[in-house]
Protein backbone atom coordinates (compact mmCIF):
# COMPACT_ATOMS: atom_id res chain seq x y z
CA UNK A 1 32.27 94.87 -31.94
CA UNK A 2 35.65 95.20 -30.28
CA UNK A 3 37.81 98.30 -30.99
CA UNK A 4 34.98 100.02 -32.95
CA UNK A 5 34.70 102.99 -30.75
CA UNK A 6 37.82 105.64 -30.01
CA UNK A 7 38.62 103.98 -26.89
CA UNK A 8 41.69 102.17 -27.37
CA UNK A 9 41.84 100.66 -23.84
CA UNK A 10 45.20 102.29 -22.36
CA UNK A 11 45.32 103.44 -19.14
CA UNK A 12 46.47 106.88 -18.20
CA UNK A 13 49.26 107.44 -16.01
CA UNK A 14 46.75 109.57 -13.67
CA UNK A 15 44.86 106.54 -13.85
CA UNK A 16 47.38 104.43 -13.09
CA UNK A 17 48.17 106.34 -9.78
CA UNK A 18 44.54 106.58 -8.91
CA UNK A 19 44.35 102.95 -9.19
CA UNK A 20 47.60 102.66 -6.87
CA UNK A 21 46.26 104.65 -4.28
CA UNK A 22 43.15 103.51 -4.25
CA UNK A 23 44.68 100.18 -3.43
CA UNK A 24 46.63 101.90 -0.38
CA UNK A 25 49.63 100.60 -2.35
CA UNK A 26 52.69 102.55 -2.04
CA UNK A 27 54.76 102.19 -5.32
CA UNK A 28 57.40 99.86 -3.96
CA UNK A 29 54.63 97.38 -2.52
CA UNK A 30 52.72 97.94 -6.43
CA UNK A 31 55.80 97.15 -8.21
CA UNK A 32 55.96 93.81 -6.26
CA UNK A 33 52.84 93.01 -6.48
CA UNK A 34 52.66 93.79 -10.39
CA UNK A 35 56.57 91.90 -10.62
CA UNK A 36 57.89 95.13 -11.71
CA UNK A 37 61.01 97.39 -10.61
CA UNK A 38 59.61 100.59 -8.41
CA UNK A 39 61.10 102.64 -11.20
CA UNK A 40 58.82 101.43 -13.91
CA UNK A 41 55.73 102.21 -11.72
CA UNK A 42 57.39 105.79 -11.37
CA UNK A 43 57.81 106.08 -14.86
CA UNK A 44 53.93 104.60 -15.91
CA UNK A 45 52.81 107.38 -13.20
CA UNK A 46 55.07 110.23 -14.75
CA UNK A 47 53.39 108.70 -18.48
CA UNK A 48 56.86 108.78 -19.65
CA UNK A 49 60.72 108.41 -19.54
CA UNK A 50 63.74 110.08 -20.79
CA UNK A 51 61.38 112.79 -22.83
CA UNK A 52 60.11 109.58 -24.49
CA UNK A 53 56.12 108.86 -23.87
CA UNK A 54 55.63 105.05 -22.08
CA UNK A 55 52.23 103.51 -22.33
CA UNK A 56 51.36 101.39 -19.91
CA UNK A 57 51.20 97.47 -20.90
CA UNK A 58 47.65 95.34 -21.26
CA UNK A 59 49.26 92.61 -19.49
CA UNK A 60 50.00 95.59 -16.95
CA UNK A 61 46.73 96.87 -17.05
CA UNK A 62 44.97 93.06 -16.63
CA UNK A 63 47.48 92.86 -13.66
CA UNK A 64 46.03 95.78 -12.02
CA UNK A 65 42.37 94.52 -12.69
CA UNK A 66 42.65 90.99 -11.14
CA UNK A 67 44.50 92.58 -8.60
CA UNK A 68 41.80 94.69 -7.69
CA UNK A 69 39.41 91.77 -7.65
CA UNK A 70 41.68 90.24 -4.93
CA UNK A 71 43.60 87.95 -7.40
CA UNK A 72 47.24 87.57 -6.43
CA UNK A 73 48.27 85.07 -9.10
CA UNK A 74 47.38 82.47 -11.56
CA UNK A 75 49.33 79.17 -12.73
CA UNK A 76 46.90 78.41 -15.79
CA UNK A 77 44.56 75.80 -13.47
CA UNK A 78 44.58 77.78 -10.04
CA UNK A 79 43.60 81.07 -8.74
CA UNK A 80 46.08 82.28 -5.61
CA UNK A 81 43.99 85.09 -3.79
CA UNK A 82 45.55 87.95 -1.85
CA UNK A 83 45.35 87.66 1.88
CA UNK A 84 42.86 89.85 3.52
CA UNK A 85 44.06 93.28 4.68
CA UNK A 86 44.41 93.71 8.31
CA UNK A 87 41.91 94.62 10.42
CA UNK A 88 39.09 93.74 7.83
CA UNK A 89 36.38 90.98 8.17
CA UNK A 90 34.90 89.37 4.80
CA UNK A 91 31.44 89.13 6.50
């Protein structure tokens, strides 16, 4: 069942930056890529702003996962991939 356990699903700011780096991202490229100003992805890494906590959004989140599985964008019918990093065959 869905939301039965204590895991609520929100990512950490920690893991937030983890995911960044691990994506050899640096925050300027992530906020593009996510269609977000670089200052929100320093304030989802710092987990907050002005004293004031800041979760990081599901449709954030669900950015950073199809991201991660190459996805670059979606219209509602087709998938746009990400172009291949340089230097690095798909075979």
């Amino acid at each position: 069942m869905p939301n039965s356990g204590k895991y609520n699903g929100a990512m950490t700011s920690s893991q937030f930056r983890a995911w960044r780096k691990a994506q050899g991202l640096r925050q300027k490229e992530a906020a593009d890529l996510l269609g977000l100003k670089k200052r929100m992805i320093q304030y989802y890494e710092k987990g907050e702003r002005d004293g004031k906590k800041v979760e990081i959004p599901k449709t954030v989140r669900l950015a950073c996962y199809a991201l991660t599985q190459g996805i670059a964008d979606f219209d509602g019918t087709e998938i746009s991939t990400l172009p291949e990093p340089e230097g690095q065959d798909s075979a």
